[in-house]
Structure formats: C-alpha cells, structure tokens
N, C-alpha and C. Protein backbone atom coordinates (compact mmCIF):
# COMPACT_ATOMS: atom_id res chain seq x y z
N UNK A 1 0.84 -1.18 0.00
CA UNK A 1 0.00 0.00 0.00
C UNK A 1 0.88 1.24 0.00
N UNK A 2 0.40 2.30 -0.87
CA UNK A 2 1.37 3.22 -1.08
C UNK A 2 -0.08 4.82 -0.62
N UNK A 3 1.13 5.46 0.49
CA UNK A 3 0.36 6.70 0.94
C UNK A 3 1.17 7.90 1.72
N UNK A 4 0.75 9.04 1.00
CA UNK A 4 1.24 10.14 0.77
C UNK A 4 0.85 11.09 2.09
N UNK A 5 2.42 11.08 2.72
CA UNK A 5 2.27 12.28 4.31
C UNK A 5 2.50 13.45 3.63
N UNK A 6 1.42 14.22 3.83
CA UNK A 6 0.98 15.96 3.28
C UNK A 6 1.98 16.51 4.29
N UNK A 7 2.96 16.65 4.38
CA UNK A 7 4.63 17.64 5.14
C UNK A 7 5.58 17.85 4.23
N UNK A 8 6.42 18.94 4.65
CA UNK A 8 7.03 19.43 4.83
C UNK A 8 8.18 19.25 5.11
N UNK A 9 8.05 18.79 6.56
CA UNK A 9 8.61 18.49 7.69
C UNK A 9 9.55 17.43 7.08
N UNK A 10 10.83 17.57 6.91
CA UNK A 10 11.71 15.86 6.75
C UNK A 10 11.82 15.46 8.29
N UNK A 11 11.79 16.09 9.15
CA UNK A 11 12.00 14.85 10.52
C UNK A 11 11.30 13.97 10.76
N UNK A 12 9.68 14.77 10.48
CA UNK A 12 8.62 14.03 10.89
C UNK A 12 8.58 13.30 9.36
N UNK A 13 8.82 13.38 8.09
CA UNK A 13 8.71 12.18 7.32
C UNK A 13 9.58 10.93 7.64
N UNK A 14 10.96 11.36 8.17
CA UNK A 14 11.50 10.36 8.18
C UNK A 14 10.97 9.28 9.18
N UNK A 15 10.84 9.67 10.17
CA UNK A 15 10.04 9.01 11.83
C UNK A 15 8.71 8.33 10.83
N UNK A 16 7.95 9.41 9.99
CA UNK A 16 6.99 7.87 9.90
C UNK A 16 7.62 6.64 9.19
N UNK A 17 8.15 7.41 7.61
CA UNK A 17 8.74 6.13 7.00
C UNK A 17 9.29 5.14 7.72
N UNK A 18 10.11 5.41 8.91
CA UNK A 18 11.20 4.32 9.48
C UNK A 18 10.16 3.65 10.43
N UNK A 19 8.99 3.94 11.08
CA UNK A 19 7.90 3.40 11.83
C UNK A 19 6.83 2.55 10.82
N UNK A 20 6.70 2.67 9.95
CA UNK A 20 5.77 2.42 8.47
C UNK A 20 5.97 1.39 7.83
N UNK A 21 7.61 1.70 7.71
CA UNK A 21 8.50 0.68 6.20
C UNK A 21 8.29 -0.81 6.46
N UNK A 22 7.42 -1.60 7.37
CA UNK A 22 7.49 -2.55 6.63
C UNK A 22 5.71 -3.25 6.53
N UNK A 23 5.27 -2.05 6.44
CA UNK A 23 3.88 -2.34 6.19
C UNK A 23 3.20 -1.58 5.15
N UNK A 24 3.73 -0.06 5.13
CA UNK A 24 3.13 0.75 3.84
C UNK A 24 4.12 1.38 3.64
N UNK A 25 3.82 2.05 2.39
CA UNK A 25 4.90 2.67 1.51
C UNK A 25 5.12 4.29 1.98
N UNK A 26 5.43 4.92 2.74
CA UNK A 26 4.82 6.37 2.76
C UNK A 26 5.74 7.19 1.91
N UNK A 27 5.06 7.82 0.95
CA UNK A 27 4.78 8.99 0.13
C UNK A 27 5.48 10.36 0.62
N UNK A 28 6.80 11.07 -0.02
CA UNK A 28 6.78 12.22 0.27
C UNK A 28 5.91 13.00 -0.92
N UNK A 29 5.58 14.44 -0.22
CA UNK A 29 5.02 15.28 -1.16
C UNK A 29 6.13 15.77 -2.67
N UNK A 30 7.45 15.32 -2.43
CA UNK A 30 8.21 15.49 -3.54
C UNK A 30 8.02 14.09 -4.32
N UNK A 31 7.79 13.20 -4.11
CA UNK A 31 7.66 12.01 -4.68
C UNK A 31 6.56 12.24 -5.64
N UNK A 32 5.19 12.61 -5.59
CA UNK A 32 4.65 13.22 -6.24
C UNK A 32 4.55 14.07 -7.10
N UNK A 33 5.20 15.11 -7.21
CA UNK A 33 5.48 15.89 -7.82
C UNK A 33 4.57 17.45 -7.05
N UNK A 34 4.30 17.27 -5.86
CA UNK A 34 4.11 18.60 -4.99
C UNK A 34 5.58 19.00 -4.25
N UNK A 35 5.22 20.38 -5.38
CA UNK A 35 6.44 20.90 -4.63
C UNK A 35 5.74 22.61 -3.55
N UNK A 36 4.74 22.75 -3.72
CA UNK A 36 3.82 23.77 -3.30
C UNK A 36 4.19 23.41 -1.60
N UNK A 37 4.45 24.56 -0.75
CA UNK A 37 3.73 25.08 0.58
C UNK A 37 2.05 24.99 0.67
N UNK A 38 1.67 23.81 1.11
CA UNK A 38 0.18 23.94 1.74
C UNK A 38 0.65 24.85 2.99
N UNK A 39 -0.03 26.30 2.70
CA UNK A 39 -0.56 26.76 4.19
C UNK A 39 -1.61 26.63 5.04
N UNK A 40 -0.99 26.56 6.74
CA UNK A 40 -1.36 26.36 7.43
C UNK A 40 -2.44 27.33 7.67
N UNK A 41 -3.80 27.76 7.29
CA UNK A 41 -4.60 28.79 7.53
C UNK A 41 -5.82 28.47 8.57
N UNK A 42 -6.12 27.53 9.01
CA UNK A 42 -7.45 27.77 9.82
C UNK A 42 -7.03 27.32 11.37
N UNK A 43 -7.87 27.97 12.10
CA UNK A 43 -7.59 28.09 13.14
C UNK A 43 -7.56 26.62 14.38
N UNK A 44 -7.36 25.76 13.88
CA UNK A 44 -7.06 24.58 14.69
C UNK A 44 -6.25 23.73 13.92
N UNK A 45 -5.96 22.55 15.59
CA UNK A 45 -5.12 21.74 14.71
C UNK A 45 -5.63 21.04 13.73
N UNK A 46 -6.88 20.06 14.46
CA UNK A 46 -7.61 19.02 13.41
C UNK A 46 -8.04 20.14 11.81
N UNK A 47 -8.48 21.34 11.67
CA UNK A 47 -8.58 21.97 10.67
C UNK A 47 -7.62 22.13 9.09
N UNK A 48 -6.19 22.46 10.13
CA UNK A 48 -4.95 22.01 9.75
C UNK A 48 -5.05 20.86 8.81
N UNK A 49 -4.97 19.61 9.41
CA UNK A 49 -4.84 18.57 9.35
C UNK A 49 -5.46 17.83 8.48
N UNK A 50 -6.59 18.40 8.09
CA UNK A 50 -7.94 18.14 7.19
C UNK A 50 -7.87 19.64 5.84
N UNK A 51 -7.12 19.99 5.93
CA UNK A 51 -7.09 20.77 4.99
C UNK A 51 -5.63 20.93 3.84
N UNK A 52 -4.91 19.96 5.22
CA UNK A 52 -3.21 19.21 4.02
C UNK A 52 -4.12 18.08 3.50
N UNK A 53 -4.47 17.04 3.91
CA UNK A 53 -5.23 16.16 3.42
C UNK A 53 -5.87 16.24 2.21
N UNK A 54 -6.96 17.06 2.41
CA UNK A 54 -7.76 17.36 1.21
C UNK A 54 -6.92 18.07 0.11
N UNK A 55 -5.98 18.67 0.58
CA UNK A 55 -5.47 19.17 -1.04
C UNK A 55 -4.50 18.30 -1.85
N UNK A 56 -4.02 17.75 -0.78
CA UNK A 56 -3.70 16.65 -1.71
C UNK A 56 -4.56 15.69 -2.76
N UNK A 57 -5.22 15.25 -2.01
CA UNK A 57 -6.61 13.84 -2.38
C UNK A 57 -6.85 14.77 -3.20
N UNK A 58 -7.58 16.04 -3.24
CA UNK A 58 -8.20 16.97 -4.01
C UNK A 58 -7.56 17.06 -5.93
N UNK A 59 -6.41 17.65 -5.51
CA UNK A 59 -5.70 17.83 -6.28
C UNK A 59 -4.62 16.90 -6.95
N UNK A 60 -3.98 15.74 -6.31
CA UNK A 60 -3.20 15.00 -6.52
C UNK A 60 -3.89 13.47 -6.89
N UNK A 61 -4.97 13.00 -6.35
CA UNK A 61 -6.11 11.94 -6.43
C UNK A 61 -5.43 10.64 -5.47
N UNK A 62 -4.38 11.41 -4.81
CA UNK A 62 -3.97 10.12 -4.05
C UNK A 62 -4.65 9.79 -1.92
N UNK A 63 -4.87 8.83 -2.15
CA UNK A 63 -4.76 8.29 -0.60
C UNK A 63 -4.03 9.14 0.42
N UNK A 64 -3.79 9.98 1.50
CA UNK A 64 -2.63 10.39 1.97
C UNK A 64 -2.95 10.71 3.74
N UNK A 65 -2.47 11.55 4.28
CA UNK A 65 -2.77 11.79 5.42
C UNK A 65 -1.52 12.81 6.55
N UNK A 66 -2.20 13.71 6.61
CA UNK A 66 -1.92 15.16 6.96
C UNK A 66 -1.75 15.38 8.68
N UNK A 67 -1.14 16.08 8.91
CA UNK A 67 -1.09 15.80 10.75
C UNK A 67 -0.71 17.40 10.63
N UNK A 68 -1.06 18.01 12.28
CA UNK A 68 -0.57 19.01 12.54
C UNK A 68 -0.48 18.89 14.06
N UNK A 69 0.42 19.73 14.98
CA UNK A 69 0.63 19.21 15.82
C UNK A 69 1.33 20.39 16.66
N UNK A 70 0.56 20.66 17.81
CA UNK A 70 0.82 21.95 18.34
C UNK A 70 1.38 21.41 20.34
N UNK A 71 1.77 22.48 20.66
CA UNK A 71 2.50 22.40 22.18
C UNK A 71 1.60 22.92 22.70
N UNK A 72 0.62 22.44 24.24
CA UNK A 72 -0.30 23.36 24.53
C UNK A 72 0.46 23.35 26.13
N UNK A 73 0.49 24.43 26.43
CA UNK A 73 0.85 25.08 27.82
C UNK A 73 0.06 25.43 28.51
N UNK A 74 -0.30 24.94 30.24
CA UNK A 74 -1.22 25.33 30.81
C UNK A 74 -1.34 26.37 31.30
N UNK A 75 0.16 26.55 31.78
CA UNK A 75 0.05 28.24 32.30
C UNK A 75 -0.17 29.56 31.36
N UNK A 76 -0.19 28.92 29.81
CA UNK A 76 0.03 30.03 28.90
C UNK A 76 -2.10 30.00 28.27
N UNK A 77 -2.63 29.06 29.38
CA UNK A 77 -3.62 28.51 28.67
C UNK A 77 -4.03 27.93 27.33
N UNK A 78 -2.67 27.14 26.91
CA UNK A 78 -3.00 26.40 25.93
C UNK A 78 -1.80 26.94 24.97
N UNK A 79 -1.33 27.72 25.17
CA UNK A 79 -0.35 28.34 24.04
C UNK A 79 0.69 27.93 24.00
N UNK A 80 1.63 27.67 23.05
CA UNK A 80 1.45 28.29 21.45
C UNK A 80 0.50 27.52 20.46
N UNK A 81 0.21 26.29 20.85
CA UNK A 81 -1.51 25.81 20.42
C UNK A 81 -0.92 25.42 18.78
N UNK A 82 -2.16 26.14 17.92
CA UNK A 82 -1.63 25.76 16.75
C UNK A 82 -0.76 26.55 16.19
N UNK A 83 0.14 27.90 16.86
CA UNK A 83 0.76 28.54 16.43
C UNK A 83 2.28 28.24 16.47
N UNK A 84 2.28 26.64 17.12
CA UNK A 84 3.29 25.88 17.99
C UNK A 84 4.77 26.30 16.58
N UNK A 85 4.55 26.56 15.52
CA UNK A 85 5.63 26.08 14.42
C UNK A 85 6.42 27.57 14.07
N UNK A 86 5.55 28.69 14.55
CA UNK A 86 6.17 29.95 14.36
C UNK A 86 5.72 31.08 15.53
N UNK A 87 5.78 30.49 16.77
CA UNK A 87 5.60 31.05 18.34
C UNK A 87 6.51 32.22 18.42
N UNK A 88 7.76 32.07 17.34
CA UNK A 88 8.85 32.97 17.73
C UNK A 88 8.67 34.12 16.79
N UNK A 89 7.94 33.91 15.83
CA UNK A 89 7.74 35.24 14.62
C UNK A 89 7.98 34.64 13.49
N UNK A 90 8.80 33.51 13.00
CA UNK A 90 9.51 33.36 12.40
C UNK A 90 9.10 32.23 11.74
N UNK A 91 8.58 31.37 10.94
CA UNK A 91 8.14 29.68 10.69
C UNK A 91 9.42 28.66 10.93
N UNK A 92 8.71 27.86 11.58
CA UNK A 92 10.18 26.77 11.69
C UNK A 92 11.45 27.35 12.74
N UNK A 93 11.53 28.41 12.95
CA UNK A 93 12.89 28.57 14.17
C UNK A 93 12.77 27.92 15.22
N UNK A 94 12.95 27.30 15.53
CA UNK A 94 12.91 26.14 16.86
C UNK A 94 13.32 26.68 18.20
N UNK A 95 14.94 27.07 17.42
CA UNK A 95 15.46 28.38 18.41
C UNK A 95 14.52 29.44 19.45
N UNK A 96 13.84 30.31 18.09
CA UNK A 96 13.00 31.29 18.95
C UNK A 96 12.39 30.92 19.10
N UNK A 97 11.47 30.12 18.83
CA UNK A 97 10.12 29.40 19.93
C UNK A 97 10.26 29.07 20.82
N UNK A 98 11.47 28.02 21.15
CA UNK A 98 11.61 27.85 22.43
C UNK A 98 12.31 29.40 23.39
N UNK A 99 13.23 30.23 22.91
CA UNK A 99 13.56 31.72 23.55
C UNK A 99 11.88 31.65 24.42
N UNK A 100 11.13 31.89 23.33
CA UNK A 100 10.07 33.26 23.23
C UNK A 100 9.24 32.12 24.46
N UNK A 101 8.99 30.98 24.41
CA UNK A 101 7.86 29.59 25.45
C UNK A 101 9.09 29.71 26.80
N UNK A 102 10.02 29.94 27.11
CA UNK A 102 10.89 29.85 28.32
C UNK A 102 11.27 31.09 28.71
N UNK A 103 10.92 32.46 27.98
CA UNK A 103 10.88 33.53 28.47
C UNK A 103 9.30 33.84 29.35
N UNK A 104 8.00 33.12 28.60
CA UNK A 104 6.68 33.05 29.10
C UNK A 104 6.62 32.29 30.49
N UNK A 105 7.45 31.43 30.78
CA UNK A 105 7.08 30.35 31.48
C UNK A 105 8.01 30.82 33.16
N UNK A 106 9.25 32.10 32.36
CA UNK A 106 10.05 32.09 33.81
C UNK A 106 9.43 32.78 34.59
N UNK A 107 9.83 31.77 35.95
CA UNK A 107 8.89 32.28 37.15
C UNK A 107 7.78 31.71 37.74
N UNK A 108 7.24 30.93 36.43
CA UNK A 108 6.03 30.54 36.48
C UNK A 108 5.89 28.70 37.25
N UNK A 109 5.57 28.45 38.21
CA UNK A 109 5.53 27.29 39.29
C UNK A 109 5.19 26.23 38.40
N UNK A 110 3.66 25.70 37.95
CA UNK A 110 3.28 25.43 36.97
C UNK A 110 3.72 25.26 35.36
N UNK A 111 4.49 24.01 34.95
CA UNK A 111 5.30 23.99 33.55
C UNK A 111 4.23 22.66 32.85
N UNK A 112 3.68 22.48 33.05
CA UNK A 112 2.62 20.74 32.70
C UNK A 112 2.30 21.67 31.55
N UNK A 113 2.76 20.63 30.29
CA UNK A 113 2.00 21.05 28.93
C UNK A 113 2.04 19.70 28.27
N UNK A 114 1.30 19.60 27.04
CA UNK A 114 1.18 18.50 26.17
C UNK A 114 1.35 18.87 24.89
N UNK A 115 1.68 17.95 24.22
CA UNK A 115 1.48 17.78 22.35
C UNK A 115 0.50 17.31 22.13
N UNK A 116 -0.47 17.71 21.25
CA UNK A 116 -1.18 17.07 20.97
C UNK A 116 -1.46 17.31 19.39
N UNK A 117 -1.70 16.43 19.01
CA UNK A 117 -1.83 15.79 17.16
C UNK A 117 -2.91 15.58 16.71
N UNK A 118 -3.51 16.46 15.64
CA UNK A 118 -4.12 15.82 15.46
C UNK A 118 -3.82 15.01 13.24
N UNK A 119 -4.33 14.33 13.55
CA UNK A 119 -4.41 13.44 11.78
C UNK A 119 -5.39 13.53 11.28
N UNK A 120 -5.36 13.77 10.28
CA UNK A 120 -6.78 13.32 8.95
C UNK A 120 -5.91 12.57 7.93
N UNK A 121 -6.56 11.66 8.18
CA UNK A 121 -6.32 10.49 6.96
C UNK A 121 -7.07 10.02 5.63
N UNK A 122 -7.22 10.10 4.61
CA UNK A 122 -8.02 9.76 3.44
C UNK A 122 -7.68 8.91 2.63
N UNK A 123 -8.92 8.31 2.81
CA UNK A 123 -8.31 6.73 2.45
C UNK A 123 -9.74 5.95 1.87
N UNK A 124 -9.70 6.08 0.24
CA UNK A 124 -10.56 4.93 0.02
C UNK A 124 -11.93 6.13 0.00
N UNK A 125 -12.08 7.30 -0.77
CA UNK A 125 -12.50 7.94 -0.41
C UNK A 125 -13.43 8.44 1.04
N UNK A 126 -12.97 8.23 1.66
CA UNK A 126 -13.63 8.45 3.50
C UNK A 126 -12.53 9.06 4.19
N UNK A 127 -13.03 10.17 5.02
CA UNK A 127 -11.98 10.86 5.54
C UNK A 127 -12.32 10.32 7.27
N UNK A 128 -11.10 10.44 7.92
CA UNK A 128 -10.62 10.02 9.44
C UNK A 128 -10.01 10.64 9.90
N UNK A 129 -10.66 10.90 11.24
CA UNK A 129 -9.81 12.02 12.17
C UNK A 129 -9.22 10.90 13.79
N UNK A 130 -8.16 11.66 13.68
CA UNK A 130 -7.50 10.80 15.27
C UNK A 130 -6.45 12.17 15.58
N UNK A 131 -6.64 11.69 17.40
CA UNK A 131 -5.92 12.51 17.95
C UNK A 131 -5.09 11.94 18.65
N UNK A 132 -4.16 12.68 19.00
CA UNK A 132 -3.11 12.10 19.99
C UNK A 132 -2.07 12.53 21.07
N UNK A 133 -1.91 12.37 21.80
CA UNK A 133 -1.51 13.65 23.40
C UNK A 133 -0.39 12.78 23.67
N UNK A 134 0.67 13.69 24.46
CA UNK A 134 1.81 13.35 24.69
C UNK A 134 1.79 14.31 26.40
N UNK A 135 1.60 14.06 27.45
CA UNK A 135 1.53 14.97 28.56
C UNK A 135 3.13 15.27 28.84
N UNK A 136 3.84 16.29 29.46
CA UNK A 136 5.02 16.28 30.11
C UNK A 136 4.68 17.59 30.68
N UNK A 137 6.10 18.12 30.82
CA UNK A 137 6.18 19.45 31.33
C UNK A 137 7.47 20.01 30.64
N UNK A 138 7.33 21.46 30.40
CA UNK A 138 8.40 22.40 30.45
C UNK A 138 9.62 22.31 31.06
N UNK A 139 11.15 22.28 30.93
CA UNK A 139 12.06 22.30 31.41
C UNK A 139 12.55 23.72 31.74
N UNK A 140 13.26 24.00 32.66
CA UNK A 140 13.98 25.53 32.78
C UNK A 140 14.63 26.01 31.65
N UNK A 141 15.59 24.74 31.31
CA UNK A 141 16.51 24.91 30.17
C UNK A 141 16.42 23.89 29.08
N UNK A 142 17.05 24.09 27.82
CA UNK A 142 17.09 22.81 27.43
C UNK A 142 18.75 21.98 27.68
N UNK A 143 18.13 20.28 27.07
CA UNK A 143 18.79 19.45 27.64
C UNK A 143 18.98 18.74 26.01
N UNK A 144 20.11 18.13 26.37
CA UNK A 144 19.99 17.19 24.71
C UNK A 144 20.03 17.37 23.90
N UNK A 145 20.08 16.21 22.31
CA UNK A 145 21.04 17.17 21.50
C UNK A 145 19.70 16.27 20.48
N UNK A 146 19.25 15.54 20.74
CA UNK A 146 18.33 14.64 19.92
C UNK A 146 16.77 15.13 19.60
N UNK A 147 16.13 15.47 18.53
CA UNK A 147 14.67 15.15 18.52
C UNK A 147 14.42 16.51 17.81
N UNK A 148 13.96 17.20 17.43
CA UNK A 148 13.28 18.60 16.64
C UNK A 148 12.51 19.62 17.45
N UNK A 149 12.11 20.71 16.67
CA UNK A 149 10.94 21.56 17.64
C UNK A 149 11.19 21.74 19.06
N UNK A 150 10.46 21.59 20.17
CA UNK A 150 10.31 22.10 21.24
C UNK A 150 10.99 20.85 21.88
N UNK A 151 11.42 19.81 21.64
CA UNK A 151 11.69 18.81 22.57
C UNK A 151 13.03 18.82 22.90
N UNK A 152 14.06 19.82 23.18
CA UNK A 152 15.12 19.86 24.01
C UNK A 152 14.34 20.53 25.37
N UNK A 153 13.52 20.89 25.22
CA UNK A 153 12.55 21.57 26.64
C UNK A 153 11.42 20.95 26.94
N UNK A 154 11.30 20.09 26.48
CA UNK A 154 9.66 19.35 26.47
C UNK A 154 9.73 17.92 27.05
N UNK A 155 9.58 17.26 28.61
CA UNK A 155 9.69 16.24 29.06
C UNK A 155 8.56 15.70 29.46
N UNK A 156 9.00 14.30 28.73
CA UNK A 156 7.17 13.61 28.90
C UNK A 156 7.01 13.23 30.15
C-alpha cells in the first residue's frame, strides 16, 4: 500500500517512513510531484490537518494523510496551540520558539504542557480524524542534542 504524508517536515517524514516501512509505503510530497507550501490557515489543529489532506486527495487523487501538531501550555492557557511552528515570529525557528515559550514560562511554578496531534487520513474515499496527546512538562533549560521543535525543553 502506497500513501502520501501531506509535510514538509523531513523529521517528521522520516520518523513515519522508518515506523511504516514494513507495512506501507509512505509517500513524500516530492515524490509526487508537490512541490507547493500547503498553508497552514485555519484556526485549529484538526482543521490544519484536514485541509493538508484534502489538497492533496483533491488535487493530486492520491490516498494520503496530513497531521498538525501543536505544544499546549497550561500556564500560557494552551499556548502556542496551533501557532506551535512559528511562536517565535519566524516559521520553523525552533530556536525562537523555544527563547520566546521559556521567556513566558520564567517564574512561572506550573510547567505541565502536552502535544497534541491531530491526523486526517483519506483513504478509500472516507476521511478520518484521530488525535493524539503526549503529557510532560516544560524544562527551565534545554537538555539534549536529539529530537526537533520544542523537545530539548519538552519532558514527557
């Protein structure tokens, strides 16, 4: 079975392929011949998520499945949410997101935040939604040299 992850992202393609490879084929959007930025425009994750999806299926006619996936902070009430990928001003700086989430947080007693994911999958024309949470907390500093995004500060 061959199916197409609507990203961007090479970390997160590689993590599925190497989790995937010996059951389905997964699809980069260059493999296809999408070389387009789907933007991220509506205001949630699952929205997100259902709206990489569909432009693919839409436009490309393939099977695929789209994820978006935000940091929610309790003390920040939920923030940076779905804004988790450019918190710092910037898209993708990892750097300033984490600056800008550990400048919010100093001082603050309370560090408990989660990831949470959501997917839309299309498959067989029928669309599927799943979510998925990761609980930890905020670190003071970061630690480690392994993993992308927020997770030199992010302990499950």
């Amino acid at each position: 079975m061959k199916l197409v992850f609507a990203t961007n992202n090479l970390h997160k393609l590689k993590e599925v392929q190497e989790m995937l490879s010996n059951t389905i084929e997964v699809l980069s959007l260059k493999d296809i011949g999408c070389f387009e930025d789907i933007e991220e425009t509506e205001s949630t994750l699952e929205g997100n998520a259902k709206l990489k999806a569909d432009y693919i299926t839409e436009k490309y006619g393939f099977d695929c499945f789209a994820d978006d996936t935000g940091l929610e902070v309790e003390a920040l009430d939920g923030k940076p949410g779905v804004y988790s990928a450019r918190y710092g001003g910037e898209h993708g700086n990892s750097e300033k997101n984490m600056q800008k989430l550990l400048k919010e947080l100093h001082g603050k007693v309370n560090r408990k935040a989660q990831f949470r994911t959501a997917v839309a999958l299309n498959l067989e024309n029928k669309q599927y939604l799943f979510e998925g949470i990761c609980e930890g907390e905020i670190l003071a500093k970061k630690t480690g040299t392994r993993g992308f995004g927020y997770d030199p500060i992010f302990k499950p």
